[in-house]
Protein backbone atom coordinates (compact mmCIF):
# COMPACT_ATOMS: atom_id res chain seq x y z
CA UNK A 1 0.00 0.00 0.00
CA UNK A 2 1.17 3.43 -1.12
CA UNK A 3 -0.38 6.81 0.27
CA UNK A 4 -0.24 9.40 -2.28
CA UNK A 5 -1.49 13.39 -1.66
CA UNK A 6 -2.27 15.43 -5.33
CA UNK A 7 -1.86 18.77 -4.57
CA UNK A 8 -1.79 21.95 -6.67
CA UNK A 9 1.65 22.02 -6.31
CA UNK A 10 3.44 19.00 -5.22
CA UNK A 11 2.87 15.72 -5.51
CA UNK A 12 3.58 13.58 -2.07
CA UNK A 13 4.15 9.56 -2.30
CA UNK A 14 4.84 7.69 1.43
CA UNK A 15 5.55 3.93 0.81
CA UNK A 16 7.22 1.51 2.75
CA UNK A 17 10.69 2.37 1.39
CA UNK A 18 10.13 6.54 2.58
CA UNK A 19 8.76 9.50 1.78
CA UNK A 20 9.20 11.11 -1.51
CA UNK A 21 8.01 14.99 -2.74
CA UNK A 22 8.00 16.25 -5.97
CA UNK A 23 7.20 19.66 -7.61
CA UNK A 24 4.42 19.11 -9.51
CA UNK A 25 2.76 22.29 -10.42
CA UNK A 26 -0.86 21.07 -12.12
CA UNK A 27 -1.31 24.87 -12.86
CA UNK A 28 1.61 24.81 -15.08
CA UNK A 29 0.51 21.32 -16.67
CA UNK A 30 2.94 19.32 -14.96
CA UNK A 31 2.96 15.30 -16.11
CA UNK A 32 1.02 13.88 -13.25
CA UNK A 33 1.05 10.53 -15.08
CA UNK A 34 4.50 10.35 -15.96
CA UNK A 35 5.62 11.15 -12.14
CA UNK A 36 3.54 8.85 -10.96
CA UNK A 37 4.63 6.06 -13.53
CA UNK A 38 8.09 6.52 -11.96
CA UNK A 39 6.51 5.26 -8.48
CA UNK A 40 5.08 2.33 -9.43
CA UNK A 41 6.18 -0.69 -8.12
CA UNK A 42 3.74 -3.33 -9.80
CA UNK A 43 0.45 -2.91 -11.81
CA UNK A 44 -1.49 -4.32 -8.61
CA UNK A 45 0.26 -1.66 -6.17
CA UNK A 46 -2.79 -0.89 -4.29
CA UNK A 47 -2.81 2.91 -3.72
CA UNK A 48 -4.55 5.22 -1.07
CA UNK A 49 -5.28 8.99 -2.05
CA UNK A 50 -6.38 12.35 -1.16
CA UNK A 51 -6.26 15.51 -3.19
CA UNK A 52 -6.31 19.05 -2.69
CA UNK A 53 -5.15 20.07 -6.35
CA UNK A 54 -8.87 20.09 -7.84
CA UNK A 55 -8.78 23.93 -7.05
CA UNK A 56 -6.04 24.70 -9.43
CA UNK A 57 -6.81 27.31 -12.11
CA UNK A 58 -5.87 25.34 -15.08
CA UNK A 59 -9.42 23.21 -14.29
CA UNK A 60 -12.36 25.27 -15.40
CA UNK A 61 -14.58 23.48 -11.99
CA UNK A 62 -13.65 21.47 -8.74
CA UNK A 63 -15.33 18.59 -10.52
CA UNK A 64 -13.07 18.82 -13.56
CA UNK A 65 -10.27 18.52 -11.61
CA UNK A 66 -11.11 16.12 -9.16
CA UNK A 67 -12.10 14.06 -12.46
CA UNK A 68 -8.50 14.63 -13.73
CA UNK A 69 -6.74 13.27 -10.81
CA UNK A 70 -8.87 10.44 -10.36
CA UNK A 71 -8.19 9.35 -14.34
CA UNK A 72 -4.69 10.29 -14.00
CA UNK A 73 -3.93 7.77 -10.58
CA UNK A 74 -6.06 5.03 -11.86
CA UNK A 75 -4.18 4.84 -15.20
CA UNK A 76 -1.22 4.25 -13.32
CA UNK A 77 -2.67 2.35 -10.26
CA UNK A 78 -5.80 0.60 -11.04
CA UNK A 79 -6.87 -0.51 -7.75
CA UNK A 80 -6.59 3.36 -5.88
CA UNK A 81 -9.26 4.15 -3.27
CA UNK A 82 -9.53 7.79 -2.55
CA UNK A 83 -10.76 9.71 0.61
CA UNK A 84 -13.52 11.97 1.24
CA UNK A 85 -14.49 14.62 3.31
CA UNK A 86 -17.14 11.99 4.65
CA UNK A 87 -14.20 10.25 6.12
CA UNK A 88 -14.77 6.97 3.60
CA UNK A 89 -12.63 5.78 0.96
CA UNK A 90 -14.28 5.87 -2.71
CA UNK A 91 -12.95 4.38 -6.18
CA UNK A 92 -14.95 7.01 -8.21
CA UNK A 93 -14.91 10.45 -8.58
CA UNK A 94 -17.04 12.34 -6.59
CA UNK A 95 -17.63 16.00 -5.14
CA UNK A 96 -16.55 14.91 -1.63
CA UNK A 97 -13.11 13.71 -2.59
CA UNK A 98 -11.96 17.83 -2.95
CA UNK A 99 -9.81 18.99 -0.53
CA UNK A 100 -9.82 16.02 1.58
CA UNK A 101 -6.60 15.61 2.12
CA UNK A 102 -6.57 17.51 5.49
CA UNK A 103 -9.02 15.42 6.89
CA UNK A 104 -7.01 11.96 6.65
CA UNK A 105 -4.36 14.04 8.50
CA UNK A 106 -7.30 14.32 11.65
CA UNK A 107 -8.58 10.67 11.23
CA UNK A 108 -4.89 9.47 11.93
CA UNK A 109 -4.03 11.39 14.49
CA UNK A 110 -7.62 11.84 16.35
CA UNK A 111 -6.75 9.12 18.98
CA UNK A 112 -3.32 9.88 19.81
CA UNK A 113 -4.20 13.54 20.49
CA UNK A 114 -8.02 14.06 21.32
CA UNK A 115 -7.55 17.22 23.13
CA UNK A 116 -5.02 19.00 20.65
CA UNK A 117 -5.12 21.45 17.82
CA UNK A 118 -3.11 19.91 14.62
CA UNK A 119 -1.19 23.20 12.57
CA UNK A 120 0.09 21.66 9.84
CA UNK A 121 1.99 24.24 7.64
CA UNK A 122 2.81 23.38 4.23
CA UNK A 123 4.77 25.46 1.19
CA UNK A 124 1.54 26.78 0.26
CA UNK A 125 -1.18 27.05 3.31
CA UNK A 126 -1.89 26.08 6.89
CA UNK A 127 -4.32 23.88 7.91
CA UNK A 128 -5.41 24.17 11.79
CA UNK A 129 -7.40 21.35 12.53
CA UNK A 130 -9.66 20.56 15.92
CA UNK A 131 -8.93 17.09 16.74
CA UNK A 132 -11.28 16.88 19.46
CA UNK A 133 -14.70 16.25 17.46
CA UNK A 134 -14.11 14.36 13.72
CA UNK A 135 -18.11 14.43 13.38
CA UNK A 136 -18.48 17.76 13.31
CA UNK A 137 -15.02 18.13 10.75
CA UNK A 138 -16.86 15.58 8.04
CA UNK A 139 -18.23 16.97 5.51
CA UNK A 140 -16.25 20.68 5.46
CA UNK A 141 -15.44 22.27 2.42
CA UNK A 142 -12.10 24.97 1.97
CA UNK A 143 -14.80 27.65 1.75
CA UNK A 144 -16.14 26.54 4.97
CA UNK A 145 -12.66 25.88 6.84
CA UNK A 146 -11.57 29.63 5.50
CA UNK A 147 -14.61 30.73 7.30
CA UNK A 148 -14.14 28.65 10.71
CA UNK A 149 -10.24 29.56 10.40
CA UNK A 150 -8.95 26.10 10.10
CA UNK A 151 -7.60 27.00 6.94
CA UNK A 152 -4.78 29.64 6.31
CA UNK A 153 -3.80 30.76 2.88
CA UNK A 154 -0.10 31.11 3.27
CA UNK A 155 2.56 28.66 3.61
CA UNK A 156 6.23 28.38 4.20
CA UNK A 157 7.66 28.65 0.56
CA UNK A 158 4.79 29.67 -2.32
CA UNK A 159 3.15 32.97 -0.18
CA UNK A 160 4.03 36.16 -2.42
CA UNK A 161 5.31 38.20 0.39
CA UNK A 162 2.92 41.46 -0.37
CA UNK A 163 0.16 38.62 0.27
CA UNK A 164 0.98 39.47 4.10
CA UNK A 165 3.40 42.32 4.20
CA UNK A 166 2.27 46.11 2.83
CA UNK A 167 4.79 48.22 4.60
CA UNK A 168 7.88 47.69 5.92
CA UNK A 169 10.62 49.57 7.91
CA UNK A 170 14.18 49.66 6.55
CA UNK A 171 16.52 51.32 8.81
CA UNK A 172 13.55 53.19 10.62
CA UNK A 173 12.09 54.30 6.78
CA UNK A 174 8.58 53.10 6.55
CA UNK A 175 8.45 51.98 3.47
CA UNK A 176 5.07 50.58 1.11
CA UNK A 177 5.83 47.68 -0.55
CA UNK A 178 4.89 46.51 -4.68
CA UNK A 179 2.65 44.22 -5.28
CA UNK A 180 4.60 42.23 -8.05
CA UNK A 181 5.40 38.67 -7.55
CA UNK A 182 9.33 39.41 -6.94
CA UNK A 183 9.82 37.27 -3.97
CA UNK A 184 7.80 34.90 -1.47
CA UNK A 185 7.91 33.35 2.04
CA UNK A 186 10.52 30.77 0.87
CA UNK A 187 13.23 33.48 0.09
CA UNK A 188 12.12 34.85 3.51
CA UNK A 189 12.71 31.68 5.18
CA UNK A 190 16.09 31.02 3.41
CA UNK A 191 17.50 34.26 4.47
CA UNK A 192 16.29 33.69 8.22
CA UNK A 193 17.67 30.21 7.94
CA UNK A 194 14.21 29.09 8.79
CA UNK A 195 14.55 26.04 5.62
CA UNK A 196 17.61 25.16 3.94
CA UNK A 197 18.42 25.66 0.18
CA UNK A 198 17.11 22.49 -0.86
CA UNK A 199 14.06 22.54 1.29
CA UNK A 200 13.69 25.50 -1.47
CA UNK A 201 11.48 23.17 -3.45
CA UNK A 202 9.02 25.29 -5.53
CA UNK A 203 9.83 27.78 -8.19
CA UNK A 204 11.74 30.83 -7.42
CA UNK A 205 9.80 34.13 -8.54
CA UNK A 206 12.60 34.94 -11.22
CA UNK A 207 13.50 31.84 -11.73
CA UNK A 208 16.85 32.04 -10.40
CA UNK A 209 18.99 30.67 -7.79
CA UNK A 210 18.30 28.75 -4.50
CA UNK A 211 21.01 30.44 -2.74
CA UNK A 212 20.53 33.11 0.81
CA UNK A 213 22.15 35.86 -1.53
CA UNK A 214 19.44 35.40 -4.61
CA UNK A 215 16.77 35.57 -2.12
CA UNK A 216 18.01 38.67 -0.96
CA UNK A 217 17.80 40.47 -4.28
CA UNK A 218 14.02 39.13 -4.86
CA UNK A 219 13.43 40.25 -1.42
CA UNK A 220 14.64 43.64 -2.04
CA UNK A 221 12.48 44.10 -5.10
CA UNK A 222 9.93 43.92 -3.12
CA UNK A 223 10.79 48.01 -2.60
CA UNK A 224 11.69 48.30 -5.86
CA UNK A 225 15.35 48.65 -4.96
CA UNK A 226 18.80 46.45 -5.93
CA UNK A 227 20.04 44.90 -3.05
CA UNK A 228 23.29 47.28 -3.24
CA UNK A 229 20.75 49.96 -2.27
CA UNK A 230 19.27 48.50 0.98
CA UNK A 231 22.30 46.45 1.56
CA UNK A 232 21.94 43.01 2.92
CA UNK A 233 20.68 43.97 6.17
CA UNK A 234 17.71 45.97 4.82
CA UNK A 235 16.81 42.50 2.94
CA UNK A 236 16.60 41.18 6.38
CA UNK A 237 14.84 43.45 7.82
CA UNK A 238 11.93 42.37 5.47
CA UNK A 239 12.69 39.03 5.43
CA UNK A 240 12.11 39.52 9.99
CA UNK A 241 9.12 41.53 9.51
CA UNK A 242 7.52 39.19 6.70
CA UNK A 243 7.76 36.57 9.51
CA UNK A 244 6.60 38.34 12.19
CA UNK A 245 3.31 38.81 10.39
CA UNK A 246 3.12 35.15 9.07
CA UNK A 247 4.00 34.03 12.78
CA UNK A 248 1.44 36.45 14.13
CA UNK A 249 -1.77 35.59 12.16
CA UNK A 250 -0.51 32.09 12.23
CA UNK A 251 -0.42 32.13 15.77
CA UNK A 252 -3.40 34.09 16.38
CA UNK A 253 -5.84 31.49 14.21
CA UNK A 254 -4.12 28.81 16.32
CA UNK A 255 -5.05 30.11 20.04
CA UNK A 256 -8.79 31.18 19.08
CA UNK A 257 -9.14 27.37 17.30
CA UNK A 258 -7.93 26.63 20.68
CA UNK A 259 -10.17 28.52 22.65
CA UNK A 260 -13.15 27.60 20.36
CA UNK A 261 -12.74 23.86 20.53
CA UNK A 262 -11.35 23.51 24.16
CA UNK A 263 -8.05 22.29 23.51
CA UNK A 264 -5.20 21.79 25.30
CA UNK A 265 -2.36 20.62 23.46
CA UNK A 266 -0.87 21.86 19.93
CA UNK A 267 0.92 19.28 17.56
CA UNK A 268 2.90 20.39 14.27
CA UNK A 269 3.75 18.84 11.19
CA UNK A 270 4.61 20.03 7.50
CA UNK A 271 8.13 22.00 6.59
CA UNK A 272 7.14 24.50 9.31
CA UNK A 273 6.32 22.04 12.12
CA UNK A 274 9.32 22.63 14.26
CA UNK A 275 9.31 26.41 14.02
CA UNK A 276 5.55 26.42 15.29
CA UNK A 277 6.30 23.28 17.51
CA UNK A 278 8.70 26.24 19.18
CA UNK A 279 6.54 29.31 18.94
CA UNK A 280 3.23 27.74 20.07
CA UNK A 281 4.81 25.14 22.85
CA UNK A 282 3.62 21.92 21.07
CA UNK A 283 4.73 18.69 20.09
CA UNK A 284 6.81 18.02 17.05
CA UNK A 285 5.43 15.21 14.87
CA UNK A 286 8.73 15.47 13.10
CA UNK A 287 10.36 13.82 16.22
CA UNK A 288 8.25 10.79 15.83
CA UNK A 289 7.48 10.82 12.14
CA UNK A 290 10.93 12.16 10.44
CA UNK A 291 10.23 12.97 6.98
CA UNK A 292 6.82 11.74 6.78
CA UNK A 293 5.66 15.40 8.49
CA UNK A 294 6.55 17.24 5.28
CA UNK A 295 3.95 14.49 3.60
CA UNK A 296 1.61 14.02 6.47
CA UNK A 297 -1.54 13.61 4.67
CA UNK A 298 0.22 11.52 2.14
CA UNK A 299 0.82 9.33 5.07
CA UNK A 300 -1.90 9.58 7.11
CA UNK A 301 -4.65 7.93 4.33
CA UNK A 302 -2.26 5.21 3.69
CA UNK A 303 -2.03 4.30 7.73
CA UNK A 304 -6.36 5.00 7.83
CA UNK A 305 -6.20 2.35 4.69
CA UNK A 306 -4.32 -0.20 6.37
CA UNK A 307 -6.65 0.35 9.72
CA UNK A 308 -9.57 0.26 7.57
């Protein structure tokens, strides 16, 4: 049994062997079938799947896309089941397979931590998930977890750093901010040596190098300047304060999920689960998990399969 997770933007496989993530950008028509041809290890590899890249613009509807994904893993593994967001594995495409992916994350962990909040940040969103009541989390659409706040549109590497930051302060200067895509939370991250270089694993805004220097220059296009003019320590500076808004609203959803459900504890996974394990005091599924974290979902329906 294989657990596989379809997002918009990367494409997570957890198998007996390890964990394996791959840039896979369905917006940009990326060959879902020929990545996952490179995974198979036998025609009767029974597979276990959730999705969350149904939303991506290239697909004129949900349904379109969910169709897609469906064809697309079945062609290479026949026998997939796929979850829903009525916690039950289906072998057809259906409206409640969108954005379930989250929920197999909450049906694994549910008994291990019944009185904790999961945050599980990824390169693209957050999801902040109740564990203490899976009735009342069956059944939720993105629109409705947007609404509730267990779903937070930025991540750790994709976020467009105007997304969160409008102004910043460069050597006491405020200082408004464009609104072009020049750099994102990744080249944030790299420069506050949140990730490493090859943690790095989406596109770069310009294309350009993985490196702490290259994400200085994006990051000082943000103001419109060369990096010679605001010198590396002005890059910084928005690089800190970029994170200190992130790590704010992040924070902020997390305590009044918290509050709301009655929760205790706080557990973290995805490539920002030990840098909220430290600012919110929780546990570090990393510690127990290794790199299955960064692919949680991937292999939390694969462990629900096996239970089921």
């Amino acid at each position: 049994m294989i657990g596989i997770d379809v997002g918009g933007a990367n494409l997570k496989v957890v198998d007996d062997k390890g964990v394996y993530i791959h840039y896979c950008p369905l917006f940009s028509g990326a060959p879902l079938v020929s990545l996952l041809s490179g995974l198979r290890t036998g025609q009767d590899t029974p597979a276990a799947v959730v999705m969350s890249g149904e939303i991506a613009d290239c697909f004129e509807s949900k349904a379109e896309g969910i169709a897609f994904i469906v064809h697309a893993v079945k062609e290479v593994f026949p026998r997939a089941i796929f979850y829903g967001t009525d916690a039950a594995f289906h072998t057809v495409a259906g409206p409640e397979l969108a954005a379930a992916n989250w929920l197999a994350s909450a049906d694994y962990l549910r008994t291990s931590f019944p009185d904790a909040v999961l945050v599980d940040m990824g390169s693209t969103t957050t999801d902040i998930i109740p564990l203490s009541s899976f009735p009342d989390l069956q059944g939720l659409t993105d629109l409705m977890r947007l609404r509730k706040g267990y779903l937070v549109y930025n991540g750790m590497l994709r976020t467009s750093v105007p997304a969160l930051l409008r102004i910043t302060v460069i050597d006491g200067v405020p200082t408004p901010v464009s609104t072009e895509y020049f750099a994102n939370s990744a080249d944030a991250h790299l420069v506050l040596g949140h990730i490493r270089a090859d943690q790095y694993s989406c596109d770069t805004p310009d294309r350009k190098e993985k490196t702490k220097t290259a994400s200085m220059r994006r990051l000082a296009r943000v103001v419109c300047a060369d990096l010679e003019e605001i010198g590396e320590a002005g890059a910084r500076q928005i690089a800190k304060q970029f994170w200190d808004v992130q790590r704010a609203l992040v924070c902020d959803k997390v305590q009044k999920v918290m509050v709301a459900a009655g929760a205790t504890d706080v557990v973290t996974a995805g490539i920002g689960s030990s840098l909220f394990a430290q600012e919110l005091g929780g546990i570090d599924l990393s510690e127990e998990l290794g790199d299955a974290t960064d692919a949680l979902p991937a292999f939390s329906v694969r462990e629900v399969a096996l239970r089921k």
